[in-house]
Protein backbone atom coordinates (compact mmCIF):
# COMPACT_ATOMS: atom_id res chain seq x y z
CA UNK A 1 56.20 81.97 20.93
CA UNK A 2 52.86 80.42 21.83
CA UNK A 3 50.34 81.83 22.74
CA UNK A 4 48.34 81.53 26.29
CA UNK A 5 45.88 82.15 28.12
CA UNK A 6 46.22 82.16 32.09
CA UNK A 7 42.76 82.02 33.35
CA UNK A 8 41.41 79.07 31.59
CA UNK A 9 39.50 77.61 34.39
CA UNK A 10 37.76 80.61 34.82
CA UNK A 11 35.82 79.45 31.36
CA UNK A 12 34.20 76.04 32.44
CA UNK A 13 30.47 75.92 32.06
CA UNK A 14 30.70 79.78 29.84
CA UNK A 15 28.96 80.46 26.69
CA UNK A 16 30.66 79.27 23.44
CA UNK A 17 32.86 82.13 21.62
CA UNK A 18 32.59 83.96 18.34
CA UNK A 19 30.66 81.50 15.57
CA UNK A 20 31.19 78.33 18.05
CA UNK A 21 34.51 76.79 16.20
CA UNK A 22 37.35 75.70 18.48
CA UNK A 23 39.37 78.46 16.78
CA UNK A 24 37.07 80.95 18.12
CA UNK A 25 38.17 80.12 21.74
CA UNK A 26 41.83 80.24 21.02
CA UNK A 27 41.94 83.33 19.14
CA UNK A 28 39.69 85.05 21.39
CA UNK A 29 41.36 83.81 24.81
CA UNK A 30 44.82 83.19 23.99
CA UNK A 31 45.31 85.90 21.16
CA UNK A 32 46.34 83.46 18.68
CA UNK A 33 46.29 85.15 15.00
CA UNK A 34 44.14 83.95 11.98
CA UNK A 35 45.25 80.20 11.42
CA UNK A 36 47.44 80.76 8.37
CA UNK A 37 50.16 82.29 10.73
CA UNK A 38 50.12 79.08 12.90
CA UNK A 39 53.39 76.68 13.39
CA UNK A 40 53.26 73.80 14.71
CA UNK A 41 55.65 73.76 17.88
CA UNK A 42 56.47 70.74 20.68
CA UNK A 43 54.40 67.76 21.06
CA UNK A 44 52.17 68.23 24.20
CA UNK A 45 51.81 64.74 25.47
CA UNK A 46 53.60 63.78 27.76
CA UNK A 47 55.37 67.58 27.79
CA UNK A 48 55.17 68.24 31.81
CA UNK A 49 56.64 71.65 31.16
CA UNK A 50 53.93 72.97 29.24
CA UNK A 51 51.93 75.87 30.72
CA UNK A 52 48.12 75.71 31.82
CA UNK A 53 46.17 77.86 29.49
CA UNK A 54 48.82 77.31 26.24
CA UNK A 55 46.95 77.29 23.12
CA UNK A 56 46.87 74.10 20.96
CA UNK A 57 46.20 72.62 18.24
CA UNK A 58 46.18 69.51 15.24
CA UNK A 59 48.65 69.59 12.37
CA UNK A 60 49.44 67.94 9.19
CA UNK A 61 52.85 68.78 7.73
CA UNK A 62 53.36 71.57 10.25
CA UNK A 63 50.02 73.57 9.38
CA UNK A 64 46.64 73.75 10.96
CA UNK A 65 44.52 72.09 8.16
CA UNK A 66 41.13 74.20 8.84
CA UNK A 67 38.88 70.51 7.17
CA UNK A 68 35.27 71.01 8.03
CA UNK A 69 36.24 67.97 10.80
CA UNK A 70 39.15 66.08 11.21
CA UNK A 71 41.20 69.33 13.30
CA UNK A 72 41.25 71.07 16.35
CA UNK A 73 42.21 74.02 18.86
CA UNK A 74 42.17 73.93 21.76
CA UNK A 75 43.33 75.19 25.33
CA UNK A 76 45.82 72.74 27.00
CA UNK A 77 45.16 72.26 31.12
CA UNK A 78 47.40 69.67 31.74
CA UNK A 79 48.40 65.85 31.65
CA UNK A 80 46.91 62.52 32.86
CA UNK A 81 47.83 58.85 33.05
CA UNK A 82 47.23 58.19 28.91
CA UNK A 83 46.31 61.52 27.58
CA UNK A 84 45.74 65.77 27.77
CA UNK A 85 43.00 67.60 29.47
CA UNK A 86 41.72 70.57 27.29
CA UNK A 87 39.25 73.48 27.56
CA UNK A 88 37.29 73.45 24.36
CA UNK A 89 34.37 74.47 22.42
CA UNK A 90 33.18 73.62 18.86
CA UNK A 91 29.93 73.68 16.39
CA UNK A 92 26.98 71.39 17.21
CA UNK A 93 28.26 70.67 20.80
CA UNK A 94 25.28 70.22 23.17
CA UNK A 95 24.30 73.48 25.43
CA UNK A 96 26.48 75.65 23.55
CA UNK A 97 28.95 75.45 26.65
CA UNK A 98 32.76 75.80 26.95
CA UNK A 99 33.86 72.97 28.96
CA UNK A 100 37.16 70.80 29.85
CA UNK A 101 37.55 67.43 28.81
CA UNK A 102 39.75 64.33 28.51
CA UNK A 103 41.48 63.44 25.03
CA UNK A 104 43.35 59.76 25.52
CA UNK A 105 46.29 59.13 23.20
CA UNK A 106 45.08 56.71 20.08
CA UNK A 107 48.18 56.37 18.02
CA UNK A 108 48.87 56.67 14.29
CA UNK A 109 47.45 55.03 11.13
CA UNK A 110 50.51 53.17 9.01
CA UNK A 111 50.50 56.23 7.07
CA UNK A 112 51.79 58.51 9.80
CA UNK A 113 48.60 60.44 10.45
CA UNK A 114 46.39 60.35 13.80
CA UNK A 115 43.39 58.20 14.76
CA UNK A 116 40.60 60.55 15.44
CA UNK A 117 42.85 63.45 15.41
CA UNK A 118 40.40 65.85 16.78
CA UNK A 119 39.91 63.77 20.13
CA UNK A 120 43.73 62.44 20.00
CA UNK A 121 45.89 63.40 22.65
CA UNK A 122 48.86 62.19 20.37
CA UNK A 123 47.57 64.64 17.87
CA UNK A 124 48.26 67.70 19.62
CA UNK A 125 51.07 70.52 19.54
CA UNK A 126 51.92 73.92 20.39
CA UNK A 127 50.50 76.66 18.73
CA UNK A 128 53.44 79.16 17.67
């Protein structure tokens, strides 16, 4: 079941969540639980279906990895040409604002894990 969040436009331009991670958002907004209950469900590039305001996130071996850096949360807004368009929020980011952004699809290492995983658009799944 994943977990949304309807009104995500509504949070452009709002004060940061919580202690500033990108988990804060999701949990608060969407109602996700703590991040050892998270699955990893369907891919969200190119996934037209997907609903605004769905909660997302990065996974390695079907769990969110909680690293320092290298992982991410996120709520999904939609698709473009090459990549996802998220609402997001995370520690250090300048004006301690929520805002949307663009994350363009990077590929894989030879290895099977993500470029830049945390600003991948290939990198991304459904929270369940």
């Amino acid at each position: 079941m994943p977990y949304t969040y309807t009104k995500v436009d509504d949070l452009e331009k709002t004060t940061m969540v919580g202690n500033h991670q990108c988990v804060a958002l999701v949990r608060r907004y969407a109602g996700a639980p703590a991040t050892l209950a998270w699955k990893q469900g369907e891919a969200v590039l190119g996934n037209r279906l997907l609903r605004k305001g769905t909660a997302i996130a990065t996974f390695i071996n079907g769990k969110y990895a909680n690293h320092p850096q290298g992982n991410h949360a996120a709520l999904y807004m939609g698709q473009t040409l090459d990549g996802i368009l998220v609402m997001d929020q995370w520690t250090g980011k300048r004006l301690g604002i929520v805002t949307s952004r663009t994350l363009r699809s990077k590929g894989q290492y030879k290895n099977g894990l993500h470029i830049d995983p945390s600003n991948n658009a290939d990198a991304f799944f459904v929270i369940e």
